[in-house]
N, C-alpha and C. Protein backbone atom coordinates (compact mmCIF):
# COMPACT_ATOMS: atom_id res chain seq x y z
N UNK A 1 28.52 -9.49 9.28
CA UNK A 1 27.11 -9.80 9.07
C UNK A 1 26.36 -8.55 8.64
N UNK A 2 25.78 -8.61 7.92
CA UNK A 2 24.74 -7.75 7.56
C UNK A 2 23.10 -7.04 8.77
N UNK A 3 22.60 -5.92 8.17
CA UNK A 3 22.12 -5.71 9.09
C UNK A 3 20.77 -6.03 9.16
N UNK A 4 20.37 -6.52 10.78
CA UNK A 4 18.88 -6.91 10.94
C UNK A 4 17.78 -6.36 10.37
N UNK A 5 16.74 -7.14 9.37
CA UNK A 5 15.79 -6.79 9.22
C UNK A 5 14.34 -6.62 10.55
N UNK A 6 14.03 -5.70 10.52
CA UNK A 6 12.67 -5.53 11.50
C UNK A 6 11.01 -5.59 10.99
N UNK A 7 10.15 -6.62 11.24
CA UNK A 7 9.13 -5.87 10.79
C UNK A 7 8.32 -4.76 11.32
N UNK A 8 7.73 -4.15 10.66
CA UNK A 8 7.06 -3.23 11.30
C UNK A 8 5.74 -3.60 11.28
N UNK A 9 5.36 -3.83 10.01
CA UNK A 9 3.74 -4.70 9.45
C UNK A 9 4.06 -5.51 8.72
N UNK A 10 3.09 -6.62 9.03
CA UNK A 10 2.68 -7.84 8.12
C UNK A 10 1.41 -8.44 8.22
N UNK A 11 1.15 -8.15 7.66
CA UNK A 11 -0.48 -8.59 6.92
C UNK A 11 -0.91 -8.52 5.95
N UNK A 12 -2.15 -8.67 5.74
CA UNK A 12 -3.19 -8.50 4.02
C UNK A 12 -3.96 -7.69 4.67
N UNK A 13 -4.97 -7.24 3.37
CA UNK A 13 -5.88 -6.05 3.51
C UNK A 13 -6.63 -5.79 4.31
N UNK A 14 -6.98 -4.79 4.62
CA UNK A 14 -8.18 -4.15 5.81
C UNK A 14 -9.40 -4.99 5.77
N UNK A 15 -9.65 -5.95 6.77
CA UNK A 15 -11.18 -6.90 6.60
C UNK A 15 -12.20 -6.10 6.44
N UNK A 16 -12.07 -5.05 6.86
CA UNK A 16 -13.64 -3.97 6.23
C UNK A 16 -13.66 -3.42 4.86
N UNK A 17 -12.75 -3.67 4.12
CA UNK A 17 -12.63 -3.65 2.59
C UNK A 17 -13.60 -4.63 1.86
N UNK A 18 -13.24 -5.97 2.42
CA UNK A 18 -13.60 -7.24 2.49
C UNK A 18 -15.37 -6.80 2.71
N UNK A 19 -15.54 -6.46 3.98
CA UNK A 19 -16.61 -6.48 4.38
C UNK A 19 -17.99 -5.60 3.67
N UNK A 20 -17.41 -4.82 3.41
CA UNK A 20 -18.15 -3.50 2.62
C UNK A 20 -18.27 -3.68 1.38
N UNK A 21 -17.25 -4.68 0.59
CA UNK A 21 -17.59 -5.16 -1.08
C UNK A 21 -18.41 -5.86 -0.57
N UNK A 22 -18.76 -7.00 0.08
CA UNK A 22 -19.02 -8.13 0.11
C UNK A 22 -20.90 -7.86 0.13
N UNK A 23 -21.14 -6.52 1.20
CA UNK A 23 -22.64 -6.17 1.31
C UNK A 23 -22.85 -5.74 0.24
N UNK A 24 -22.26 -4.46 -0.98
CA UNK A 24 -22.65 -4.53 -1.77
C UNK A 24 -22.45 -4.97 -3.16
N UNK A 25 -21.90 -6.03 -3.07
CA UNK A 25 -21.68 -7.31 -4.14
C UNK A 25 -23.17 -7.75 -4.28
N UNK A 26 -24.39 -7.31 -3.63
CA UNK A 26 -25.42 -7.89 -3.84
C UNK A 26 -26.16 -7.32 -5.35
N UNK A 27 -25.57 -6.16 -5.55
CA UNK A 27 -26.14 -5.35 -6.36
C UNK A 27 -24.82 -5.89 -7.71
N UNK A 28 -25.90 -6.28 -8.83
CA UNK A 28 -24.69 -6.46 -10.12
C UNK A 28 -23.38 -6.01 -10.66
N UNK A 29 -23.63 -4.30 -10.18
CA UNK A 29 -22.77 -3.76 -10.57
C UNK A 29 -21.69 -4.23 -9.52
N UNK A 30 -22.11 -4.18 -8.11
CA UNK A 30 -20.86 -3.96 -7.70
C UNK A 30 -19.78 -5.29 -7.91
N UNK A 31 -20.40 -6.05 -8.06
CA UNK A 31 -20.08 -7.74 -8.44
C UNK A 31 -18.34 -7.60 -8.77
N UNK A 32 -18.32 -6.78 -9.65
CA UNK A 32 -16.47 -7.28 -10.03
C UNK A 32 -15.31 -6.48 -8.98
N UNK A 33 -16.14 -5.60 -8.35
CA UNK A 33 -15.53 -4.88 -6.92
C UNK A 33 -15.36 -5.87 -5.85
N UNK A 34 -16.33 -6.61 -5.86
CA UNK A 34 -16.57 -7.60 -4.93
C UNK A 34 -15.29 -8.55 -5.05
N UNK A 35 -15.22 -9.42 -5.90
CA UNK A 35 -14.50 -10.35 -6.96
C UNK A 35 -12.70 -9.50 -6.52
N UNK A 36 -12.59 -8.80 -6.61
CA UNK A 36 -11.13 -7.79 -6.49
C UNK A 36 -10.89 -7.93 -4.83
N UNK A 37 -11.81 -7.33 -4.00
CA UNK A 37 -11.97 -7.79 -2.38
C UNK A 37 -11.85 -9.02 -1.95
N UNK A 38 -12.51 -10.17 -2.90
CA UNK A 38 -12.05 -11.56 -2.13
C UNK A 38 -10.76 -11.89 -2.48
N UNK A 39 -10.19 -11.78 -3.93
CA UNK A 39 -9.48 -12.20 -4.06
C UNK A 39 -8.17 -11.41 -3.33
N UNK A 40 -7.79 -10.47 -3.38
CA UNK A 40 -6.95 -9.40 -2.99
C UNK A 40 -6.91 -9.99 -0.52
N UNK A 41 -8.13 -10.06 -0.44
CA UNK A 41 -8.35 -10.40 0.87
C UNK A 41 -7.64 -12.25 1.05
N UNK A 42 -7.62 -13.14 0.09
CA UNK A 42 -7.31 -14.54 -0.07
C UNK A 42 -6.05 -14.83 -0.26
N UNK A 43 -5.28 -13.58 -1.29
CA UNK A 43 -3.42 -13.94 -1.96
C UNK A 43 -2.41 -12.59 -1.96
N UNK A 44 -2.88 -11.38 -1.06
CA UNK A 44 -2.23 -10.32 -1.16
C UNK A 44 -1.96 -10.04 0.41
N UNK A 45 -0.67 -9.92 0.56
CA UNK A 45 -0.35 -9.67 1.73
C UNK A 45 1.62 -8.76 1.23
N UNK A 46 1.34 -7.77 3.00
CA UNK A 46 2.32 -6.75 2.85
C UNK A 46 3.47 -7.14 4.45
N UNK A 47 4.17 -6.66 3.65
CA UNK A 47 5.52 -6.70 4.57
C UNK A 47 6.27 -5.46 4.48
N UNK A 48 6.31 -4.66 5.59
CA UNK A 48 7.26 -3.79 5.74
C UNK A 48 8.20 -3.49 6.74
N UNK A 49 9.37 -3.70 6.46
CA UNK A 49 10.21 -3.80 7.32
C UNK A 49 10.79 -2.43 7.59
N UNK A 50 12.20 -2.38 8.24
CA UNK A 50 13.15 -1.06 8.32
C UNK A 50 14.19 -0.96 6.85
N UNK A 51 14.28 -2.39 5.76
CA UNK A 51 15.12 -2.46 4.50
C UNK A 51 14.08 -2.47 3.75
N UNK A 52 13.03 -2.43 3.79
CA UNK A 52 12.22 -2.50 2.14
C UNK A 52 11.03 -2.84 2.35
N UNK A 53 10.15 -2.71 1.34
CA UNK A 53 9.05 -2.87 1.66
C UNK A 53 8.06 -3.71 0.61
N UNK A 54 7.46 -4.79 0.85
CA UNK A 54 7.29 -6.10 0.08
C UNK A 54 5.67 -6.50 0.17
N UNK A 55 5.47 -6.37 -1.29
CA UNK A 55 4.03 -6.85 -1.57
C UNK A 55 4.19 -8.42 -2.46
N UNK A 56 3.26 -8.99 -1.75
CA UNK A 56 3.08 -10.76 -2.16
C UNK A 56 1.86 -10.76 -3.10
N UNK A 57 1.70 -11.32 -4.15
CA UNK A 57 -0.05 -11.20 -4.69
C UNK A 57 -0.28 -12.18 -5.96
N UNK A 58 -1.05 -11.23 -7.06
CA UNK A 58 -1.19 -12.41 -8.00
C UNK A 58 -2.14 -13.76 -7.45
N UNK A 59 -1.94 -14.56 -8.73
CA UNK A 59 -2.86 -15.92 -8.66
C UNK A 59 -2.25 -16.72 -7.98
N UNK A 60 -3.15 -17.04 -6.35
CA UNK A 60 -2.66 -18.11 -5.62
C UNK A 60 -1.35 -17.15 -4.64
N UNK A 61 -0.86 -15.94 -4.82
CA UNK A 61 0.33 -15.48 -4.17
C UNK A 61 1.40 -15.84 -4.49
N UNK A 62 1.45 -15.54 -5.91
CA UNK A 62 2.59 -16.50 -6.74
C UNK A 62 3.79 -15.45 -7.34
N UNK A 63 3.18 -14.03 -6.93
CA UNK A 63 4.31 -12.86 -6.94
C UNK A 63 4.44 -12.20 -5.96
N UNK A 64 5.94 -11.54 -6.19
CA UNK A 64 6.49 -10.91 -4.99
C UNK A 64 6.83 -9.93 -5.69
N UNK A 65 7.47 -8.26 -5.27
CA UNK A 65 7.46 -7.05 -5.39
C UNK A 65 8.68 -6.84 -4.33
N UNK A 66 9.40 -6.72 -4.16
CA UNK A 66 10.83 -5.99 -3.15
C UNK A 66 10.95 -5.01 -3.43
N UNK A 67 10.84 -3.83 -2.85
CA UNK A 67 11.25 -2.28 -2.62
C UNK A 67 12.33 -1.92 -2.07
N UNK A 68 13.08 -1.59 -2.00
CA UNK A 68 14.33 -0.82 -1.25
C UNK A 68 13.84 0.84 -1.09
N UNK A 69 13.98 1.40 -0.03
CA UNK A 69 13.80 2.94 0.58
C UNK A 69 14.49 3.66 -0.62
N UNK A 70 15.86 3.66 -0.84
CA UNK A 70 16.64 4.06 -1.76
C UNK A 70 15.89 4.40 -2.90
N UNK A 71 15.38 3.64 -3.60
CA UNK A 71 15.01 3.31 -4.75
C UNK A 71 13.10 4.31 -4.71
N UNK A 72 12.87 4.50 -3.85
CA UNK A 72 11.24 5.25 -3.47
C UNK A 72 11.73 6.69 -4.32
N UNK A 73 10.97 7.29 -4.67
CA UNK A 73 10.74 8.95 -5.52
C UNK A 73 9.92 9.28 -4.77
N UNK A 74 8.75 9.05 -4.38
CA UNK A 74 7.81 9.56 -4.20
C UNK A 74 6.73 8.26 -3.04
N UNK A 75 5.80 8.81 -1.94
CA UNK A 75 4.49 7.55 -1.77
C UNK A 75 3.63 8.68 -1.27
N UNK A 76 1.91 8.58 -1.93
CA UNK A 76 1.12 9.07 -1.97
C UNK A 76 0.13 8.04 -1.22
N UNK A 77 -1.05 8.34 -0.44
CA UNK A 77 -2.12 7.88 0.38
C UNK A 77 -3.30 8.74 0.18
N UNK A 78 -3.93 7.70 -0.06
CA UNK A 78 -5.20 7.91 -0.34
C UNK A 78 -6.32 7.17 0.76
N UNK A 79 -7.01 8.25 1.41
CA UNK A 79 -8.10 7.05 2.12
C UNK A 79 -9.33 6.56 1.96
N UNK A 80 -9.59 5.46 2.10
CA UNK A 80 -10.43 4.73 1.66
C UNK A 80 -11.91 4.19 2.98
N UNK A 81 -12.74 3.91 3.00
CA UNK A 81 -13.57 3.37 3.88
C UNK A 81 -13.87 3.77 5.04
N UNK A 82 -14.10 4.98 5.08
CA UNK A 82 -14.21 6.51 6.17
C UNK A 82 -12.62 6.66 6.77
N UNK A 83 -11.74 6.54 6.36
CA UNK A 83 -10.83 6.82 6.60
C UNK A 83 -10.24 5.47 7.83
N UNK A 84 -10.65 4.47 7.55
CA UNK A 84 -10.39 3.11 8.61
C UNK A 84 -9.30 2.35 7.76
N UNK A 85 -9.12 2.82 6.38
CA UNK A 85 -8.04 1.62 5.58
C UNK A 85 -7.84 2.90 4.13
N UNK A 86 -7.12 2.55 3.67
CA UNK A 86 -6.21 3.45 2.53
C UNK A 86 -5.45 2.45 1.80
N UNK A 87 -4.68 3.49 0.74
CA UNK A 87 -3.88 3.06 -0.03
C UNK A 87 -2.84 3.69 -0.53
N UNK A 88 -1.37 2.94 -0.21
CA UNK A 88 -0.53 3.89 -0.31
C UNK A 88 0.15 3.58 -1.63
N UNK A 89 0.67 4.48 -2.85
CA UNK A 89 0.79 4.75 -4.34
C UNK A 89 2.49 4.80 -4.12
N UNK A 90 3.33 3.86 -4.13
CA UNK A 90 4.86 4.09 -4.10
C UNK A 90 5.45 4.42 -5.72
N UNK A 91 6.18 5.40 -6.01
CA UNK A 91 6.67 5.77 -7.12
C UNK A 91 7.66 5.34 -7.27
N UNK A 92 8.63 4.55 -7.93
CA UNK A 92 9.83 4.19 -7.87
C UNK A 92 10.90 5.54 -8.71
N UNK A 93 12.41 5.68 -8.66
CA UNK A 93 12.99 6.42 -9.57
C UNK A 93 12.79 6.03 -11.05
N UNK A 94 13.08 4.91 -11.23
CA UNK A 94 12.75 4.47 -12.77
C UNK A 94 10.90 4.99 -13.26
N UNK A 95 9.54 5.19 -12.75
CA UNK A 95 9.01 5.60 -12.76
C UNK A 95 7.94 4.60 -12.08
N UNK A 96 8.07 3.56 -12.52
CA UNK A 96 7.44 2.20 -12.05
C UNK A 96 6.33 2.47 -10.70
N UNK A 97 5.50 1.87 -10.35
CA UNK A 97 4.28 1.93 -9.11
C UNK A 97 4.16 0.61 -8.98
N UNK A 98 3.86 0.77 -7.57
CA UNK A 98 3.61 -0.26 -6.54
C UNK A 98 2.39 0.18 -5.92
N UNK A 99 1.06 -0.44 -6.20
CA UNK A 99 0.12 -0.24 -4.97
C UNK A 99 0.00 -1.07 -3.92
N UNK A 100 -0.22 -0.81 -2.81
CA UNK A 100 -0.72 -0.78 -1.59
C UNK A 100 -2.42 -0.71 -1.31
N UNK A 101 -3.42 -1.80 -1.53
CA UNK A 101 -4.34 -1.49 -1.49
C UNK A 101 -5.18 -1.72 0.20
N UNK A 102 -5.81 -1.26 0.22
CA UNK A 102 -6.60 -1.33 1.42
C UNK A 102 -6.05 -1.45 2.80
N UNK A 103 -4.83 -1.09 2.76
CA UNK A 103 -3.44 -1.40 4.15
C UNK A 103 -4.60 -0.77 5.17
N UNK A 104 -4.80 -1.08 6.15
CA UNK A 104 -5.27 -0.95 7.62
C UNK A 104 -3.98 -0.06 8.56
N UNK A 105 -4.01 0.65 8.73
CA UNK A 105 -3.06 1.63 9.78
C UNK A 105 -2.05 2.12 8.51
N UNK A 106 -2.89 3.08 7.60
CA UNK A 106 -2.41 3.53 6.46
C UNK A 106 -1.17 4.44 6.94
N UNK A 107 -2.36 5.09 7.70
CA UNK A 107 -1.37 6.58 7.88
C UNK A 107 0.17 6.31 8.63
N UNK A 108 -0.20 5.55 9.62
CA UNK A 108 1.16 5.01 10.39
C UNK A 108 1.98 4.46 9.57
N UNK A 109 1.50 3.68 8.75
CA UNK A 109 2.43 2.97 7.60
C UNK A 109 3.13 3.92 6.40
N UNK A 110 2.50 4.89 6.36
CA UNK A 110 3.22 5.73 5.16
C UNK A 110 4.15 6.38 5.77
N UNK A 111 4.07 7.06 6.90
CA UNK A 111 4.69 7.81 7.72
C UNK A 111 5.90 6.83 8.06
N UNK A 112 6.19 5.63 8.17
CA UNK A 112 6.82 4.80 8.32
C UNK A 112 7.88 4.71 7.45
N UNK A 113 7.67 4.53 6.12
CA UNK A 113 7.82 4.01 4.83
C UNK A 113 8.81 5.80 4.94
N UNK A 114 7.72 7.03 4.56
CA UNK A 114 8.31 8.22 4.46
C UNK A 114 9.76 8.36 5.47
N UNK A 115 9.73 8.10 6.19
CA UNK A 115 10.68 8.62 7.42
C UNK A 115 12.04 7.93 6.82
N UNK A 116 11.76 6.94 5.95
CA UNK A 116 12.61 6.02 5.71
C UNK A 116 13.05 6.43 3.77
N UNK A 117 13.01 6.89 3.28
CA UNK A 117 13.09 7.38 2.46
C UNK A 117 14.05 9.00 2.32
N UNK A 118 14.57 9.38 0.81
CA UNK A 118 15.39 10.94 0.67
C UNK A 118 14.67 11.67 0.79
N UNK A 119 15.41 12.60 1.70
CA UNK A 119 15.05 14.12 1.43
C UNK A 119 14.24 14.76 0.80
N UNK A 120 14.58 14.32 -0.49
CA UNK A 120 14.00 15.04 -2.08
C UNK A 120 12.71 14.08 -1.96
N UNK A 121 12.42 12.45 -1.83
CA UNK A 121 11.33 12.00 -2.11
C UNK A 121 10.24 12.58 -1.08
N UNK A 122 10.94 12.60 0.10
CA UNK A 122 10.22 13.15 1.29
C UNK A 122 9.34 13.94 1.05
N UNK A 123 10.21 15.12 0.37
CA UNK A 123 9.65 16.61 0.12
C UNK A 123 8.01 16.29 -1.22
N UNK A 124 7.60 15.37 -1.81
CA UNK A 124 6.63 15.51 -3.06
C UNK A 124 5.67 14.29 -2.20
N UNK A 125 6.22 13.65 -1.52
CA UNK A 125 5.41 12.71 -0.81
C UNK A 125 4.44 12.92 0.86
N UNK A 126 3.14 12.47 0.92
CA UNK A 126 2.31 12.34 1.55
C UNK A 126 0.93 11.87 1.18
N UNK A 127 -0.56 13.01 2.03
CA UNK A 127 -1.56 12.49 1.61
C UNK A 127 -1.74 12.73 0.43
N UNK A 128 -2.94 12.76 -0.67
CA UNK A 128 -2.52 12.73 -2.01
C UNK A 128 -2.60 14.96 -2.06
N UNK A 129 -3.64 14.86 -1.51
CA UNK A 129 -4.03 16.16 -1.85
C UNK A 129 -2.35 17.42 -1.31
N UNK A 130 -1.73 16.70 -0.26
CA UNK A 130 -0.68 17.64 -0.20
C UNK A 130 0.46 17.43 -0.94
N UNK A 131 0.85 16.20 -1.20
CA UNK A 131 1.54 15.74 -1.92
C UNK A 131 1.36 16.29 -3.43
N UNK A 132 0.03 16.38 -3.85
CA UNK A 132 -0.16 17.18 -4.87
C UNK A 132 0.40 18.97 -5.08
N UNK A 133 -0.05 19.24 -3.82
CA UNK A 133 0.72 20.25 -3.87
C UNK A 133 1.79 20.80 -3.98
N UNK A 134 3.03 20.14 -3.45
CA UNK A 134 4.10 20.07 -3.13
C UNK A 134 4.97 19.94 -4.25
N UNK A 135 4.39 18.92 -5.25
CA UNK A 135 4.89 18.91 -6.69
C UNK A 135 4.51 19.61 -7.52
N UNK A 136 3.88 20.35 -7.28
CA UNK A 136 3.79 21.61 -8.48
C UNK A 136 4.63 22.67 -7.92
């Protein structure tokens, strides 16, 4: 038999993402920010286990995304909404990205994701600003 998958997280986006477009969705501009928050809050949801790590989304939740650790180069975090929700930037080897938007327990989750990942990706990956560093 093959080996047990675990989750670690499963959910959709940080409800204060949600919450904070939604107050200023009143103002025109913010309108298509808004529009990105409901929808993203309605058909996007994350799964990360101890084998891979899986974003659901699209119209209605009609795509899926599978990650394998193996396969990670690089994941960068960025925080978002005083630092209560983030977003973590997965690089694949082929070059390819996966975002992670508004994940709630960012930091725990990257650190998660990282621990689980090479050596070499280890070493260019974190928050963005050190992670930046690290690759130059």
């Amino acid at each position: 038999m093959g080996i047990r998958e675990d989750v670690f997280f499963e959910g959709g986006p940080h409800r204060g993402d949600l919450i904070m477009n939604l107050l200023l969705g009143v103002t025109i501009v913010w309108l298509p920010l808004t529009i990105g928050a409901i929808t993203r809050a309605l058909w996007v949801r994350y799964r990360i286990t101890n084998r891979r790590v899986t974003v659901i989304g699209g119209w209605l939740g009609r795509n899926r995304s599978d990650i394998i650790y193996s396969e990670i180069a690089r994941v960068v975090t960025v925080p978002r909404g005083f630092g209560l929700w983030g977003d973590m930037v997965i690089t694949l080897k082929d070059g390819n990205r996966l975002e992670l938007r508004c994940l709630p327990r960012f930091r725990e989750l990257a650190a998660y994701v990282i621990e689980r990942i090479s050596p070499e990706a280890r070493r260019v990956s974190g928050p963005i600003g050190q992670a930046m560093q690290q690759a130059t």
